[in-house]
N, C-alpha and C. Protein backbone atom coordinates (compact mmCIF):
# COMPACT_ATOMS: atom_id res chain seq x y z
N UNK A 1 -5.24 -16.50 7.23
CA UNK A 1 -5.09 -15.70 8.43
C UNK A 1 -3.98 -14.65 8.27
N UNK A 2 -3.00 -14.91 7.63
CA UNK A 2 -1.84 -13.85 7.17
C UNK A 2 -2.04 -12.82 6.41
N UNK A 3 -2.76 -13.11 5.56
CA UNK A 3 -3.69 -11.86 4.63
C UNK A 3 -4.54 -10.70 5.95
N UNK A 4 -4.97 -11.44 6.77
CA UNK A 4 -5.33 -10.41 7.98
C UNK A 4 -4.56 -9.46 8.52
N UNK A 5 -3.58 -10.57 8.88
CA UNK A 5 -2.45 -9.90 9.57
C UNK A 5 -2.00 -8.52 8.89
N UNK A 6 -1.67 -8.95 7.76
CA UNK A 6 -1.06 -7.65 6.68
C UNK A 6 -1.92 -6.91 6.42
N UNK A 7 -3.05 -6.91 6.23
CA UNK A 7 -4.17 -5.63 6.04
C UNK A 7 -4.26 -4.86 7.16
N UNK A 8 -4.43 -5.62 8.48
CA UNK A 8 -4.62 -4.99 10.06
C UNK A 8 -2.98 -3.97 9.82
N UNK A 9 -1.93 -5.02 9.69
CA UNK A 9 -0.61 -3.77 9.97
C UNK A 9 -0.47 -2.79 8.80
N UNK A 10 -1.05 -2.81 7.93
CA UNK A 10 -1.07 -1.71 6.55
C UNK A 10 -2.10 -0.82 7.33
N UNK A 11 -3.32 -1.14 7.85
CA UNK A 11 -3.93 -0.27 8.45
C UNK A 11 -3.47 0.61 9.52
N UNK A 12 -2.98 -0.16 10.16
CA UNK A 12 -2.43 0.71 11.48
C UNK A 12 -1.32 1.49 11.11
N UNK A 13 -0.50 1.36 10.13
CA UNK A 13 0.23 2.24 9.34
C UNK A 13 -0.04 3.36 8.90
N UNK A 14 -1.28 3.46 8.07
CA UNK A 14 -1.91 4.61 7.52
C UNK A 14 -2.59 5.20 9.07
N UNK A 15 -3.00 4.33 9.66
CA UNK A 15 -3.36 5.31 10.89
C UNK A 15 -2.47 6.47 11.34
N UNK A 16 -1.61 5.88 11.92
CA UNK A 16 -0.38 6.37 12.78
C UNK A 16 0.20 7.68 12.17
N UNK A 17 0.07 7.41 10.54
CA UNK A 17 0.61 8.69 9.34
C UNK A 17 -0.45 9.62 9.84
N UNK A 18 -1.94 9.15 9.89
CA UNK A 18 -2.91 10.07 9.73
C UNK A 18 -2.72 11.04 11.40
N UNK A 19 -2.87 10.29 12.07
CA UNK A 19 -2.94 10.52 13.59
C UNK A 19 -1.59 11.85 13.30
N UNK A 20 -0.71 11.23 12.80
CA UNK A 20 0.99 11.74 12.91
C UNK A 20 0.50 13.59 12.75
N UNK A 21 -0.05 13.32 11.23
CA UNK A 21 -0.66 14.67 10.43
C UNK A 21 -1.01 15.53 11.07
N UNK A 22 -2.66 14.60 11.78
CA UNK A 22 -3.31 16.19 12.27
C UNK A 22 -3.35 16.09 14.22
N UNK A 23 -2.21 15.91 14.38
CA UNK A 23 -1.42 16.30 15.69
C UNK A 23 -0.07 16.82 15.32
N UNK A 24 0.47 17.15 13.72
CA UNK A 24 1.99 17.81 14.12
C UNK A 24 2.83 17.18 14.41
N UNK A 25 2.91 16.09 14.49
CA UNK A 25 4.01 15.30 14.96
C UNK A 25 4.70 14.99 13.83
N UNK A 26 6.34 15.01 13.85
CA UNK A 26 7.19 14.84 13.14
C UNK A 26 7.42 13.19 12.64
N UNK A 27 6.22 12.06 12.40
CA UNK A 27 6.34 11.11 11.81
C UNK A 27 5.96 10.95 10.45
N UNK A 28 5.58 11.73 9.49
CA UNK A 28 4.65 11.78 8.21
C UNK A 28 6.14 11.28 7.19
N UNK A 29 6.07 10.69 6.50
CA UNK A 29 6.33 9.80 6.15
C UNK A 29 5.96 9.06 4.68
N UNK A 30 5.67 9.69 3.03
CA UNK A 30 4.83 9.42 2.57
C UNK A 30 5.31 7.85 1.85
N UNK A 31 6.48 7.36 2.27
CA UNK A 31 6.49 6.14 2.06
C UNK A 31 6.15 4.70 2.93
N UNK A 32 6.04 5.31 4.22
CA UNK A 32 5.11 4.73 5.21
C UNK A 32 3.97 4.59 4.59
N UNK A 33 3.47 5.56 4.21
CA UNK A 33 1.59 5.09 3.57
C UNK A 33 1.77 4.43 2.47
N UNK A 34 2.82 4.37 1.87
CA UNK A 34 2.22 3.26 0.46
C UNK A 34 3.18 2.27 1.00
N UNK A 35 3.92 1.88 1.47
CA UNK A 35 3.90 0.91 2.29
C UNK A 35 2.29 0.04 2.79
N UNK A 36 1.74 1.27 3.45
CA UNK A 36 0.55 0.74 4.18
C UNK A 36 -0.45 0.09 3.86
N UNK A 37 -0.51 0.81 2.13
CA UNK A 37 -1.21 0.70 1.03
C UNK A 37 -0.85 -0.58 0.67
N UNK A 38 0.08 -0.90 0.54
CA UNK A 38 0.78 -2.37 -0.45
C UNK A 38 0.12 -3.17 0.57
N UNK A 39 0.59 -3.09 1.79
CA UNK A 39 0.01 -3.82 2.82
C UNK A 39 -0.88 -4.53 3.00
N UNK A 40 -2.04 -3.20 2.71
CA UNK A 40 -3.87 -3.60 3.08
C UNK A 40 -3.86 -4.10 1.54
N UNK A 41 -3.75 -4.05 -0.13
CA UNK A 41 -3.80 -4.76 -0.84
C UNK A 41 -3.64 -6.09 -0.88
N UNK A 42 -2.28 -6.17 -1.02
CA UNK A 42 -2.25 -7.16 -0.62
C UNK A 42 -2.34 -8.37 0.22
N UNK A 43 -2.64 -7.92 1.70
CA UNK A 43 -3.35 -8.85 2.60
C UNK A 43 -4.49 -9.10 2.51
N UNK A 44 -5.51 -8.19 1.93
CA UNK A 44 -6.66 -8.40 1.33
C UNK A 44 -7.03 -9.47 0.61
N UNK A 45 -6.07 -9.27 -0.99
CA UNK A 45 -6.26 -10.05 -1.47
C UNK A 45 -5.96 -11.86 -1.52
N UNK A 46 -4.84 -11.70 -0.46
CA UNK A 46 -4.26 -13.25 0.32
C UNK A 46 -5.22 -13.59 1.12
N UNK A 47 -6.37 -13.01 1.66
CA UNK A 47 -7.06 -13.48 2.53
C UNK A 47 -8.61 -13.39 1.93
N UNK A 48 -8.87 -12.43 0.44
CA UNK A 48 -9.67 -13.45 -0.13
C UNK A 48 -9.40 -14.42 -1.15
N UNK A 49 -8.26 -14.73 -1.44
CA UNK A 49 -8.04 -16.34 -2.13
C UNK A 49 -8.01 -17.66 -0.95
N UNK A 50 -7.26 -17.05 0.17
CA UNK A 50 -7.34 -18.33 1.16
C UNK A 50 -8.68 -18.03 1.35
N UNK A 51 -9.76 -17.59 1.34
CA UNK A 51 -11.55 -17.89 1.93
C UNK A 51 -12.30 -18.78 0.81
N UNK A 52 -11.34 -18.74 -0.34
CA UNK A 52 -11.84 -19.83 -1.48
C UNK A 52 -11.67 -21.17 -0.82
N UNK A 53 -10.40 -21.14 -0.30
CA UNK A 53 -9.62 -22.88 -0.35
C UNK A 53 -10.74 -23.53 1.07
């Protein structure tokens, strides 16, 4: 279930950058997105090894 968690908040990360972008808003950030990136990787992959067990 934690592997979820971290993919959902890596996602909403890269959202927020994207949203940030193409509205102009002063949040862009390009270590926010690989942040976001590490995120959705790795919660991914924690949540397909826990779908083995």
């Amino acid at each position: 279930m934690s592997g979820y968690i971290m993919a959902g908040a890596g996602f909403v990360m890269i959202l927020i950058n994207a949203v940030s972008y193409l509205l102009g808003w002063d949040l862009k950030s390009p270590a926010f997105t690989i942040l976001g990136l590490v995120l959705i990787v790795i919660g991914a992959r924690t949540a397909r090894i826990s779908s083995w067990i």
